[in-house]
N, C-alpha and C. Protein backbone atom coordinates (compact mmCIF):
# COMPACT_ATOMS: atom_id res chain seq x y z
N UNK A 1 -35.14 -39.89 79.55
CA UNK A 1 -35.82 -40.04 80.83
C UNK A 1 -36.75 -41.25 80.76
N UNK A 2 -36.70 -42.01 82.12
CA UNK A 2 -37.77 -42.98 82.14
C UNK A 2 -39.15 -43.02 81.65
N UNK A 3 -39.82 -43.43 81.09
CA UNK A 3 -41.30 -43.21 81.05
C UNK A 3 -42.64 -44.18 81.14
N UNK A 4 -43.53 -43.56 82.11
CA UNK A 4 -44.26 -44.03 82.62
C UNK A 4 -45.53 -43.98 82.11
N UNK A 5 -46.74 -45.11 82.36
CA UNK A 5 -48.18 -45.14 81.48
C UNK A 5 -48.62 -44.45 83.43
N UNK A 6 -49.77 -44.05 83.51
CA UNK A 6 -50.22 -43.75 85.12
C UNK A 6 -51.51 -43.61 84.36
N UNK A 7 -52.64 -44.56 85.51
CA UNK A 7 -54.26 -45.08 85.18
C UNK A 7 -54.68 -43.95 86.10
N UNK A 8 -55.90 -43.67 85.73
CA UNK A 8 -56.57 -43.28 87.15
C UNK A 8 -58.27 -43.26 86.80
N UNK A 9 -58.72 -43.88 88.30
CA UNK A 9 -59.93 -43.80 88.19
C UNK A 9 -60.28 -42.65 89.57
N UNK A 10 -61.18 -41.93 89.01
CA UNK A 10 -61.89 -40.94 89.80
C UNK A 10 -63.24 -41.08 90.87
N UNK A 11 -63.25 -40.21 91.60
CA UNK A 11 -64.19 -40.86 92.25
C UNK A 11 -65.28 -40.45 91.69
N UNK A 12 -66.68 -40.64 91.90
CA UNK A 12 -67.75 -40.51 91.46
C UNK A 12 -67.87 -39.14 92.02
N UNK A 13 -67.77 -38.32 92.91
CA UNK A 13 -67.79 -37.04 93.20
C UNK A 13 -66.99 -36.05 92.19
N UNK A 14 -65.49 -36.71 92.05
CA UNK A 14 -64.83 -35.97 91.08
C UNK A 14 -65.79 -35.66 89.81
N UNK A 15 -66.35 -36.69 89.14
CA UNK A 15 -66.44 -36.91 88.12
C UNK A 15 -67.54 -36.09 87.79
N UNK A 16 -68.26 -36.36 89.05
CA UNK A 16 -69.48 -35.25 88.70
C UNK A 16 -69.39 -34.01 88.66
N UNK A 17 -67.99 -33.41 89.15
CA UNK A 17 -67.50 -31.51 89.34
C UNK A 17 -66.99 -31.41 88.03
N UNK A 18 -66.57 -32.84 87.64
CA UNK A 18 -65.96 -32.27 85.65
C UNK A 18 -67.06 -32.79 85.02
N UNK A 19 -67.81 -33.40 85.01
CA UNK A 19 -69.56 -32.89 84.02
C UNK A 19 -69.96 -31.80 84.50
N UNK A 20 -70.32 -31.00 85.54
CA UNK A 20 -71.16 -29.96 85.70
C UNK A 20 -70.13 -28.97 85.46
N UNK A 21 -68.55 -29.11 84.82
CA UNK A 21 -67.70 -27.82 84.58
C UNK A 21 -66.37 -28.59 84.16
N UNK A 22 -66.74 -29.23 82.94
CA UNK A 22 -65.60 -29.65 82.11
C UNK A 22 -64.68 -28.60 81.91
N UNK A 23 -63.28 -29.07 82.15
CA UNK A 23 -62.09 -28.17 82.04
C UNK A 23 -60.80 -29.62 81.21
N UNK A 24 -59.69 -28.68 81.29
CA UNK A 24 -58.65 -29.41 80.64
C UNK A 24 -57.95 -29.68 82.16
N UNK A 25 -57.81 -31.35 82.61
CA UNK A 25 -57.26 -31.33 83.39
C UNK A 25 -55.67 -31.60 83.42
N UNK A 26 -55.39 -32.31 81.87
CA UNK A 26 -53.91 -32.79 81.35
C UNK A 26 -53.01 -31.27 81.74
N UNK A 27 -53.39 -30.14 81.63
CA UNK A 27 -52.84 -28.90 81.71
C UNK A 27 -52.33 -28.53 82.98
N UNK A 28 -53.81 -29.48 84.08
CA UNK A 28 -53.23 -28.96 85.66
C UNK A 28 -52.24 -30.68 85.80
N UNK A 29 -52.12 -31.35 85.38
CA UNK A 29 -51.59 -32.74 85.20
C UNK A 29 -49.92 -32.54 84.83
N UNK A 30 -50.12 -31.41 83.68
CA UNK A 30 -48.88 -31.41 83.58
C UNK A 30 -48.11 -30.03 84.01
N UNK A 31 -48.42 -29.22 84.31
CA UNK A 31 -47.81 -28.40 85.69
C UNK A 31 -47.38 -29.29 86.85
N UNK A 32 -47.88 -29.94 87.83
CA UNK A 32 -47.72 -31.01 88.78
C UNK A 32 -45.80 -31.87 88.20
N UNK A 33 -46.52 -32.40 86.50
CA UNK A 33 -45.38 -33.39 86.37
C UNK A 33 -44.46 -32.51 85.98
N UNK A 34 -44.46 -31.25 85.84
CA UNK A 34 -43.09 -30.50 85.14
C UNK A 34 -42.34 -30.00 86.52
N UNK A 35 -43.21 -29.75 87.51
CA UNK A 35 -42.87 -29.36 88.88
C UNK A 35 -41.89 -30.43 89.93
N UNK A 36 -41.94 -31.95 89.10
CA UNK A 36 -40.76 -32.64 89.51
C UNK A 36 -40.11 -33.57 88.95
N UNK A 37 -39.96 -32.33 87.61
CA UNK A 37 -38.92 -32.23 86.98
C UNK A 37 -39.12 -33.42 85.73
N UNK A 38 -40.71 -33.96 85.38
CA UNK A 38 -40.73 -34.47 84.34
C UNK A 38 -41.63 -33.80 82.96
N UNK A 39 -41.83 -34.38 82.24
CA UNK A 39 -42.95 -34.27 81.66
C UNK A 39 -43.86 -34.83 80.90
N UNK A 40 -45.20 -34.09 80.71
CA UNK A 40 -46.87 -34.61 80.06
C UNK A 40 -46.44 -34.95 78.46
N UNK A 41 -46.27 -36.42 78.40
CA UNK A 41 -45.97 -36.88 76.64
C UNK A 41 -47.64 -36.91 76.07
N UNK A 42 -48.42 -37.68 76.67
CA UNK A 42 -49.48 -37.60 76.23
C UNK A 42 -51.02 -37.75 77.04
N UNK A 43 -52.15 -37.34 77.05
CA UNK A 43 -53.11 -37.49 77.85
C UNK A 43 -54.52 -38.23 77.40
N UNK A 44 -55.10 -39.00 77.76
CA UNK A 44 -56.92 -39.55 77.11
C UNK A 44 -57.69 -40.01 78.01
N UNK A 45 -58.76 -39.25 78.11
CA UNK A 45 -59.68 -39.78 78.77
C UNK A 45 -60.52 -41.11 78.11
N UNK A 46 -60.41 -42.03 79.49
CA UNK A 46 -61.22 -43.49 79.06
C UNK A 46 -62.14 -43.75 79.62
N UNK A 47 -62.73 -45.05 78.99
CA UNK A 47 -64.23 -45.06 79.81
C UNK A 47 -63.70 -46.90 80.29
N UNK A 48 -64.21 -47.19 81.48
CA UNK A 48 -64.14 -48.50 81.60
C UNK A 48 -63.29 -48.86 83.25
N UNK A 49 -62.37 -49.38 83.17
CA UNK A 49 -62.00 -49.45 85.01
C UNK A 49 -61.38 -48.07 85.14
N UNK A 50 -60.55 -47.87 84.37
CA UNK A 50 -59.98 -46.12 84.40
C UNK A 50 -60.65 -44.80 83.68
N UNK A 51 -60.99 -43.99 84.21
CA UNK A 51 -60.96 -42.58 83.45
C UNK A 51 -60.09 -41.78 82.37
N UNK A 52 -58.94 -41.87 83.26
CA UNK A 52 -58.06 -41.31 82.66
C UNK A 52 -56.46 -41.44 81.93
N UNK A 53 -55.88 -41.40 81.19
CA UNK A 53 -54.43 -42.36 80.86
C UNK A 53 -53.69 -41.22 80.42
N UNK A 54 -52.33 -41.23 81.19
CA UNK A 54 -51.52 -40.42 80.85
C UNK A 54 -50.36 -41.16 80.58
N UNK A 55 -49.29 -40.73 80.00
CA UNK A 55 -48.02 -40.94 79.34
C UNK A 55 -47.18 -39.79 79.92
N UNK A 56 -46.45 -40.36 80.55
CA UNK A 56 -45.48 -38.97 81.28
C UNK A 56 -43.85 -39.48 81.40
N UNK A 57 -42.78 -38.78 81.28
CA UNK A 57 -41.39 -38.69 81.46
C UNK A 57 -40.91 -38.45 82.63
N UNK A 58 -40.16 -39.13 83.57
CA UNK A 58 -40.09 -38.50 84.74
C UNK A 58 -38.32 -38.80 85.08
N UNK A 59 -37.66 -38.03 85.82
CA UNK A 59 -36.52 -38.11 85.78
C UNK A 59 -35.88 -39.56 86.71
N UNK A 60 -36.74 -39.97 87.27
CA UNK A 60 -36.75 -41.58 87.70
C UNK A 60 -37.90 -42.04 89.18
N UNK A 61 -37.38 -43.08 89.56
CA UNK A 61 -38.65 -43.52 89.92
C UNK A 61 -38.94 -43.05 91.17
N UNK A 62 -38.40 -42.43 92.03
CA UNK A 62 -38.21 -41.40 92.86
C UNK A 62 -39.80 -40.22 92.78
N UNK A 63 -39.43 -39.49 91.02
CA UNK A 63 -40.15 -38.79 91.16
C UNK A 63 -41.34 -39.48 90.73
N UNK A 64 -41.41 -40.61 90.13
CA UNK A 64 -42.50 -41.10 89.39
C UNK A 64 -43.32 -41.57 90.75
N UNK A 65 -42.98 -41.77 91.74
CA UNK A 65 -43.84 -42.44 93.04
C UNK A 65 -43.82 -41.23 93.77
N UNK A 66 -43.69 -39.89 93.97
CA UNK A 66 -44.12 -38.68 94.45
C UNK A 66 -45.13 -37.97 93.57
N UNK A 67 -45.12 -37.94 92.16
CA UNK A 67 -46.48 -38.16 91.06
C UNK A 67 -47.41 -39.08 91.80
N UNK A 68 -47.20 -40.08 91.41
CA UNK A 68 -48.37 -40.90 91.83
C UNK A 68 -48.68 -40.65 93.52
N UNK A 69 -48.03 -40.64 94.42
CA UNK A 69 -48.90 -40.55 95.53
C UNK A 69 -49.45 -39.09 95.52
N UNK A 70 -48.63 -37.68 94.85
CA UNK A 70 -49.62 -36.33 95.00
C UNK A 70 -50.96 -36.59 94.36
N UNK A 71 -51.37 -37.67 93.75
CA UNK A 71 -52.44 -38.02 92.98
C UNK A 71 -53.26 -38.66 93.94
N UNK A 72 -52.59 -39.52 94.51
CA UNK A 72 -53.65 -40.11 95.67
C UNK A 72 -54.44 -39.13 96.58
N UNK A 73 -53.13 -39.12 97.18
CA UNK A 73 -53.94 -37.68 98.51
C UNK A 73 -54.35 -36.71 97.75
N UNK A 74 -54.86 -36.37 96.70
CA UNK A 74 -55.83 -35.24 96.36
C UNK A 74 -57.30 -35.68 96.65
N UNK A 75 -57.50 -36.70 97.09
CA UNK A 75 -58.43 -37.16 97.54
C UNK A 75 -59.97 -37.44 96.26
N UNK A 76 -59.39 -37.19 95.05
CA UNK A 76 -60.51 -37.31 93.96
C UNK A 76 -60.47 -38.44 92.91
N UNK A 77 -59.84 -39.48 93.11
CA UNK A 77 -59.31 -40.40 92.44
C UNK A 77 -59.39 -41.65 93.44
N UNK A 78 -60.17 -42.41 93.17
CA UNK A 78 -60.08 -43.59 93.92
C UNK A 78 -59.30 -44.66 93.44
N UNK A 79 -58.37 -44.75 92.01
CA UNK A 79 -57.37 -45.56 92.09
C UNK A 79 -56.09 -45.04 91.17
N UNK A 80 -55.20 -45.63 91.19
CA UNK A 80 -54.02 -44.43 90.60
C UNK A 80 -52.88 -46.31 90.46
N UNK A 81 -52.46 -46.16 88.99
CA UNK A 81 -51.76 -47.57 88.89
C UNK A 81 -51.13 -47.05 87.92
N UNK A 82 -49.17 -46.93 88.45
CA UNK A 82 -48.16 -46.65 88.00
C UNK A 82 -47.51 -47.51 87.31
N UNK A 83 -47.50 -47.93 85.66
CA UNK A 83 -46.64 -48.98 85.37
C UNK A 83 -45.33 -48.42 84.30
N UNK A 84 -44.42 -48.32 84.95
CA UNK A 84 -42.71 -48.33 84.18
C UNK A 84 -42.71 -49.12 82.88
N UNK A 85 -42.20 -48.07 81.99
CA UNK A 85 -42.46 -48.49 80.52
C UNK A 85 -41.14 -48.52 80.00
N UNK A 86 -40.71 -49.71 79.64
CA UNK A 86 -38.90 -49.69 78.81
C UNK A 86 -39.32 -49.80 76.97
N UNK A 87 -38.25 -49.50 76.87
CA UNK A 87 -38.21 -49.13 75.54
C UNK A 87 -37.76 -50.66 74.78
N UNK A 88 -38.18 -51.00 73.98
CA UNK A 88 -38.12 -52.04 73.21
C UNK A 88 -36.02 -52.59 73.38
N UNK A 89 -35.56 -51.60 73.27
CA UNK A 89 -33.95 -51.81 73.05
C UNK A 89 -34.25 -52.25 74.53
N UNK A 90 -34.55 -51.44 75.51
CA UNK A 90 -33.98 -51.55 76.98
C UNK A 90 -34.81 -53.47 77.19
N UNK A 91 -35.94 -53.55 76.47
CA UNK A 91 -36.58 -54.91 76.63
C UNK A 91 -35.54 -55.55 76.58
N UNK A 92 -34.95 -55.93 75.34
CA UNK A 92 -34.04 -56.99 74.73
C UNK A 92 -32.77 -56.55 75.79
N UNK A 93 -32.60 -56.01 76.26
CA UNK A 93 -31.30 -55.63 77.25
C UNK A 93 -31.52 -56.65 78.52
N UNK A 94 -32.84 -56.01 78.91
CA UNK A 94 -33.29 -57.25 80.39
C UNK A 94 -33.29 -58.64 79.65
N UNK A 95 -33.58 -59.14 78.86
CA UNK A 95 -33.43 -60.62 78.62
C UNK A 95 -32.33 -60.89 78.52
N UNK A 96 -31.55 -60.53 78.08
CA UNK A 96 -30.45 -60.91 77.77
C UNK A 96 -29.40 -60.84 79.47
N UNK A 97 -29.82 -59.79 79.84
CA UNK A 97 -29.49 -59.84 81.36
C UNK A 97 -29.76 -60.79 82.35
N UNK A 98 -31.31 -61.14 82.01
CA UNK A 98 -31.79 -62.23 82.66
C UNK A 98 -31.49 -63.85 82.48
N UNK A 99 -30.96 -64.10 80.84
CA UNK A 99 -30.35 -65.40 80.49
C UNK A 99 -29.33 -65.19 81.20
N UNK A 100 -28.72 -64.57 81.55
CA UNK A 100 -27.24 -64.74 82.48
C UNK A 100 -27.39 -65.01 83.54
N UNK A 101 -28.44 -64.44 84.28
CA UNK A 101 -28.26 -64.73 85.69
C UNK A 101 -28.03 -65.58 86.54
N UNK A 102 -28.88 -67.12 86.19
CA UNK A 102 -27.89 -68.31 86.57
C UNK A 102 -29.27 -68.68 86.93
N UNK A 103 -30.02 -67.60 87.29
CA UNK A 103 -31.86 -68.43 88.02
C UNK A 103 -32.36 -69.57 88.05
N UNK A 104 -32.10 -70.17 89.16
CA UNK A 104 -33.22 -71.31 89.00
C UNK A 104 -34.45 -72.03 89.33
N UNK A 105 -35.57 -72.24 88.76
CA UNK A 105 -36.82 -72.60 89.18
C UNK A 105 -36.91 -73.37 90.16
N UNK A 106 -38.02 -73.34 90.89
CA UNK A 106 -37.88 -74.11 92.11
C UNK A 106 -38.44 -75.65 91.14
N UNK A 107 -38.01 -76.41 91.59
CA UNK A 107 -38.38 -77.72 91.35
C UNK A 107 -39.47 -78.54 91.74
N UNK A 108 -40.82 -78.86 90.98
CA UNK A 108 -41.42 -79.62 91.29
C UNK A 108 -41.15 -81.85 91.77
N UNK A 109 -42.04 -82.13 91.87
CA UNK A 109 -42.26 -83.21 92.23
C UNK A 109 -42.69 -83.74 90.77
């Protein structure tokens, strides 16, 4: 299955309902991602533009952008940034795909 890194920063309201009643949220995180049909590889809370970093499997990008927007409209997260993660083999696959293609730069002056 595909797998995805997903950022999230919380809002300052959120943040203050998990200091005054820290819980495990990777647990309600990954109910959500098993519910369409992927799953929670790994979870860490960060400090800095994001809160939170998850590592998740999802059966493609379909479900990976119905994840990320049920994250939005929960309304406790003020930013949510989905980036598609290939696997080192699948890397060397796109280059090699991409030397073929014929592409050409636009041409300066």
């Amino acid at each position: 299955m595909p797998s995805y890194l997903v950022q999230v920063a919380y809002t300052s309201e959120a943040m203050a309902a998990m200091i005054k009643k820290p819980h495990d949220r990777a647990s309600v995180v990954g109910k959500a991602v098993a519910k369409l049909g992927g799953s929670l590889k790994e979870a860490w809370l960060t400090f800095g533009d994001y809160d939170t970093v998850v590592l998740v499997e999802m059966p493609d990008n379909v479900s990976a952008a119905a994840f990320a927007m049920a994250i939005s409209a929960g309304g406790s997260c003020s930013a949510v940034k989905t980036t598609p993660l290939l696997s080192i083999e699948e890397g060397i696959t796109a280059m090699k795909k991409a030397a073929g293609s014929g592409y050409k730069p636009v041409a300066g002056k």
